[in-house]
PDB file of N, CA and C in Angstrom:
ATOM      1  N   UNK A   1      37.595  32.990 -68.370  1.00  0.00           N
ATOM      2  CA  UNK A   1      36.552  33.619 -67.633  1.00  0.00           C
ATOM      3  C   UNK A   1      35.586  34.220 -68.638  1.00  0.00           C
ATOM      4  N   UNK A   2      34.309  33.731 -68.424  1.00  0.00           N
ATOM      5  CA  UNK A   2      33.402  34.707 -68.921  1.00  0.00           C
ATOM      6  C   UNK A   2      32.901  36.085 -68.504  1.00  0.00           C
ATOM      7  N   UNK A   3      32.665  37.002 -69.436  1.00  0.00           N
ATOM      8  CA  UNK A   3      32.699  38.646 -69.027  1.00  0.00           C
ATOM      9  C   UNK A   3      30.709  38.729 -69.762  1.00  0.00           C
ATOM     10  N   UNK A   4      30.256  39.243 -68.686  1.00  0.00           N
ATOM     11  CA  UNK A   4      29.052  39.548 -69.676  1.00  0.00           C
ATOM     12  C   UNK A   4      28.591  41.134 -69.036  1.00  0.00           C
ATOM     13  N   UNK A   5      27.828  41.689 -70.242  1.00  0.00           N
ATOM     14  CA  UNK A   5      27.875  43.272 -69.832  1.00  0.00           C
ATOM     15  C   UNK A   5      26.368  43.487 -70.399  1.00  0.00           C
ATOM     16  N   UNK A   6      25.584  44.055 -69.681  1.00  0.00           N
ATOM     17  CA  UNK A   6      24.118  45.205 -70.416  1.00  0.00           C
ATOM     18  C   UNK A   6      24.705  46.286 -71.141  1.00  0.00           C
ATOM     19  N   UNK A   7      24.377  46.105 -72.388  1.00  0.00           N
ATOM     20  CA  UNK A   7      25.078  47.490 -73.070  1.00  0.00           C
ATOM     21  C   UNK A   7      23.692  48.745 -72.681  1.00  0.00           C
ATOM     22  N   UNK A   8      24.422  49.955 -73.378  1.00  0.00           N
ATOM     23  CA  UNK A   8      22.897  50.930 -73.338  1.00  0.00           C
ATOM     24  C   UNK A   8      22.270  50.536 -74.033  1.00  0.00           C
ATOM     25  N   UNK A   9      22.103  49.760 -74.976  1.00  0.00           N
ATOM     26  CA  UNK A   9      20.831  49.655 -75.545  1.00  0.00           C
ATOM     27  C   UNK A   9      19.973  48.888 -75.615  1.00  0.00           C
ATOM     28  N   UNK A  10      20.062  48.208 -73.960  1.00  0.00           N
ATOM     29  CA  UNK A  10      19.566  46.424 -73.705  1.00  0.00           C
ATOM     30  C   UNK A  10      20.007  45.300 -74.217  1.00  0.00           C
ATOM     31  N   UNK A  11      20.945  45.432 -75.143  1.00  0.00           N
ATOM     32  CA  UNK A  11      21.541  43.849 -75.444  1.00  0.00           C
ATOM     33  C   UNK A  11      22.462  43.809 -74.481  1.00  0.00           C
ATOM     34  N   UNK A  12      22.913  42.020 -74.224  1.00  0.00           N
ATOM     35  CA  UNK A  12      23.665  41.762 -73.554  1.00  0.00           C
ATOM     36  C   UNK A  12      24.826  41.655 -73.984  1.00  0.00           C
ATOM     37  N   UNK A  13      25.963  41.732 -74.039  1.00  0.00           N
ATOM     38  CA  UNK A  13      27.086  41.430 -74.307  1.00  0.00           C
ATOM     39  C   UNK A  13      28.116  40.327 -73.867  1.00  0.00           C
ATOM     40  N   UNK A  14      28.361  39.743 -74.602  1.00  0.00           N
ATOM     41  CA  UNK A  14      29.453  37.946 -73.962  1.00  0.00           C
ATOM     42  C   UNK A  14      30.741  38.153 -74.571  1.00  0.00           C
ATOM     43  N   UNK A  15      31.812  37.527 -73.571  1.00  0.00           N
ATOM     44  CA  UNK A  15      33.419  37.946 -74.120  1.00  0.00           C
ATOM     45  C   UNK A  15      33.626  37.129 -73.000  1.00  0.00           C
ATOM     46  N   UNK A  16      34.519  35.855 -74.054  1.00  0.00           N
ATOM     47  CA  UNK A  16      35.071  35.018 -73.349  1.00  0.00           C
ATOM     48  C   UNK A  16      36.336  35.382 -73.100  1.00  0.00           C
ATOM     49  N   UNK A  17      37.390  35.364 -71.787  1.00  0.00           N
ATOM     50  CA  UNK A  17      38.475  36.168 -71.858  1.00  0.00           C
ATOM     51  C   UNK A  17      40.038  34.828 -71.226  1.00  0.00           C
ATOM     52  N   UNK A  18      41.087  34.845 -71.990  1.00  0.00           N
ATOM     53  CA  UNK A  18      42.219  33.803 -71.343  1.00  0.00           C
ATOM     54  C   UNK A  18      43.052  34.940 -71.581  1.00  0.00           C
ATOM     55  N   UNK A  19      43.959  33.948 -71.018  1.00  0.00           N
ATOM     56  CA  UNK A  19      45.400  34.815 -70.961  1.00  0.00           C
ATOM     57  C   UNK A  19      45.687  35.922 -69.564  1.00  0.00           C
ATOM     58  N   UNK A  20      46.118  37.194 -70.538  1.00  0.00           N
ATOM     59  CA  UNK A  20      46.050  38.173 -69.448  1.00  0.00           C
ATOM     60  C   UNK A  20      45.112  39.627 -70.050  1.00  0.00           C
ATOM     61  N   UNK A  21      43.720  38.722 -70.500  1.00  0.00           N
ATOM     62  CA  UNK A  21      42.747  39.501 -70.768  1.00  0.00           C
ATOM     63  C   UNK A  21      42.246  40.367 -69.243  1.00  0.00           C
ATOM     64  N   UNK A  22      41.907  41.962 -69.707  1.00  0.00           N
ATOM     65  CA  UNK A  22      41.403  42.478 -69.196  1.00  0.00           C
ATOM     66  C   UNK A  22      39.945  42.910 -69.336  1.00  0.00           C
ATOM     67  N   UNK A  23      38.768  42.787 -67.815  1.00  0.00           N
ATOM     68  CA  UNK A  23      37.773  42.733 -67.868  1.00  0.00           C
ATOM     69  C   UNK A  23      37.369  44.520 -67.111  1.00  0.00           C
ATOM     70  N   UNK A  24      36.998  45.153 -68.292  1.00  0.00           N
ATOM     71  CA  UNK A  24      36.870  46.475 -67.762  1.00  0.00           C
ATOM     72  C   UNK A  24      35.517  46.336 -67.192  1.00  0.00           C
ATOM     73  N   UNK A  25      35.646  47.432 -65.666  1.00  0.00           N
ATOM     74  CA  UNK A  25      34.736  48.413 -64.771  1.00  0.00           C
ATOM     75  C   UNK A  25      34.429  49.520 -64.792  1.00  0.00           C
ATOM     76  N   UNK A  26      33.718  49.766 -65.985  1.00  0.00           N
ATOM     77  CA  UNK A  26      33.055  51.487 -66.032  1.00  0.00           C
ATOM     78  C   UNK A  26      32.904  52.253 -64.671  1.00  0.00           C
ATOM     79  N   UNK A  27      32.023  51.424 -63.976  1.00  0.00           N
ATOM     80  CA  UNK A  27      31.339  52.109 -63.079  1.00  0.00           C
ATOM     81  C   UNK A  27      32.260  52.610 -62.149  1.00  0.00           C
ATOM     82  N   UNK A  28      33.982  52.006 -62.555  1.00  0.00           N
ATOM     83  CA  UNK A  28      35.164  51.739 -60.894  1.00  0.00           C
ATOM     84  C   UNK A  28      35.561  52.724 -61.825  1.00  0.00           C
ATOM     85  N   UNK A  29      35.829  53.030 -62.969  1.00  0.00           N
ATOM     86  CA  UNK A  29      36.721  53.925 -64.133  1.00  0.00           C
ATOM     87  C   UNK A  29      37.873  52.819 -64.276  1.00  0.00           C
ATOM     88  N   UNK A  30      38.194  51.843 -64.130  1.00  0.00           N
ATOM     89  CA  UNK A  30      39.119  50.850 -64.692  1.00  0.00           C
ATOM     90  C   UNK A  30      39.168  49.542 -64.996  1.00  0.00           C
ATOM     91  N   UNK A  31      39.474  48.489 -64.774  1.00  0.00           N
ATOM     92  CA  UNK A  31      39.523  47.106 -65.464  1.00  0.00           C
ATOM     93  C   UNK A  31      40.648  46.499 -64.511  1.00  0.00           C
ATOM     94  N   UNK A  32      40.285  45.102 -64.344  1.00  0.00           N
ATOM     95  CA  UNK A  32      40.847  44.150 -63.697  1.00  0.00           C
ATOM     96  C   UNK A  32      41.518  43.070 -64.699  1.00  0.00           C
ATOM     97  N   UNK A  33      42.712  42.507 -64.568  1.00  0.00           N
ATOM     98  CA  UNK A  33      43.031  41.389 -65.165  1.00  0.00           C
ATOM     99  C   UNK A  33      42.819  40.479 -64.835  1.00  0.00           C
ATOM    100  N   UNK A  34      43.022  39.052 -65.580  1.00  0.00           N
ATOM    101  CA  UNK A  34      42.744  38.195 -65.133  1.00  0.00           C
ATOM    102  C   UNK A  34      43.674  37.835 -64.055  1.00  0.00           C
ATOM    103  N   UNK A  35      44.918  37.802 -63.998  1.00  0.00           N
ATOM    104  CA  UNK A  35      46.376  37.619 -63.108  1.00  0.00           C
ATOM    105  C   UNK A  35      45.359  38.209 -61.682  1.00  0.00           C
ATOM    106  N   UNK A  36      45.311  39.646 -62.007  1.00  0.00           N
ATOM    107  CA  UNK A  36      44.629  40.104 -60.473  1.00  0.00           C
ATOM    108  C   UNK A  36      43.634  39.628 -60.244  1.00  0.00           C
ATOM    109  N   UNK A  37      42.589  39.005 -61.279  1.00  0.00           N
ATOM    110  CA  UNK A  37      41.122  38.038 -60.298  1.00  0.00           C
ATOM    111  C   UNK A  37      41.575  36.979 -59.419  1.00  0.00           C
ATOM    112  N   UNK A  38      43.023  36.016 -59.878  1.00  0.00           N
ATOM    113  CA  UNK A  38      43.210  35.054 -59.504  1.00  0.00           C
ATOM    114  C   UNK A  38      44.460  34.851 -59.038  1.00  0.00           C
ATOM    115  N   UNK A  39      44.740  35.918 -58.626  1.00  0.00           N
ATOM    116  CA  UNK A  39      46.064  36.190 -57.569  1.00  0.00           C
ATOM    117  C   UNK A  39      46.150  35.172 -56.264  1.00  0.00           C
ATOM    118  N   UNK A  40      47.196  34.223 -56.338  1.00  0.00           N
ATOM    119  CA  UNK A  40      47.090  33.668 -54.701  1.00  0.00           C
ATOM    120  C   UNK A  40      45.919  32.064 -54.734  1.00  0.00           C
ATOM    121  N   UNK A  41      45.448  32.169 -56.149  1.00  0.00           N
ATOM    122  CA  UNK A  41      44.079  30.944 -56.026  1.00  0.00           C
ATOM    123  C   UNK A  41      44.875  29.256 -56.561  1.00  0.00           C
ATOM    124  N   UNK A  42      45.522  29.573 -57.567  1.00  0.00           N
ATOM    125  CA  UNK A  42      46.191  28.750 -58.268  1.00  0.00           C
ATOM    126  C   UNK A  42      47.799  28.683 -57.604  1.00  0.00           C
ATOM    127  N   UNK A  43      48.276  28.061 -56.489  1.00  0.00           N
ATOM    128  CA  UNK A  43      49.695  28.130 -56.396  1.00  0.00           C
ATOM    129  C   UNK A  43      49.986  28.131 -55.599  1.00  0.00           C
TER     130      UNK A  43
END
């Protein structure tokens, strides 16, 4: 999965993520894994 983020200082940010990379949510105060994006999709 690709992760892309606006940092504060207008650049964008890219982070390609496998495994059981986690894609943090500032705005939620936490981060999602990948397992939990794709819970139930594959299986």
């Amino acid at each position: 999965m690709r992760h892309i983020a606006k940092q504060a200082d207008g650049r964008w940010l890219q982070e390609d993520l496998t495994g059981d990379g986690d894609i943090p949510l500032p705005c939620l105060g936490g981060a999602l894994s990948l397992p939990q994006i794709y819970r139930g999709v594959f299986g």
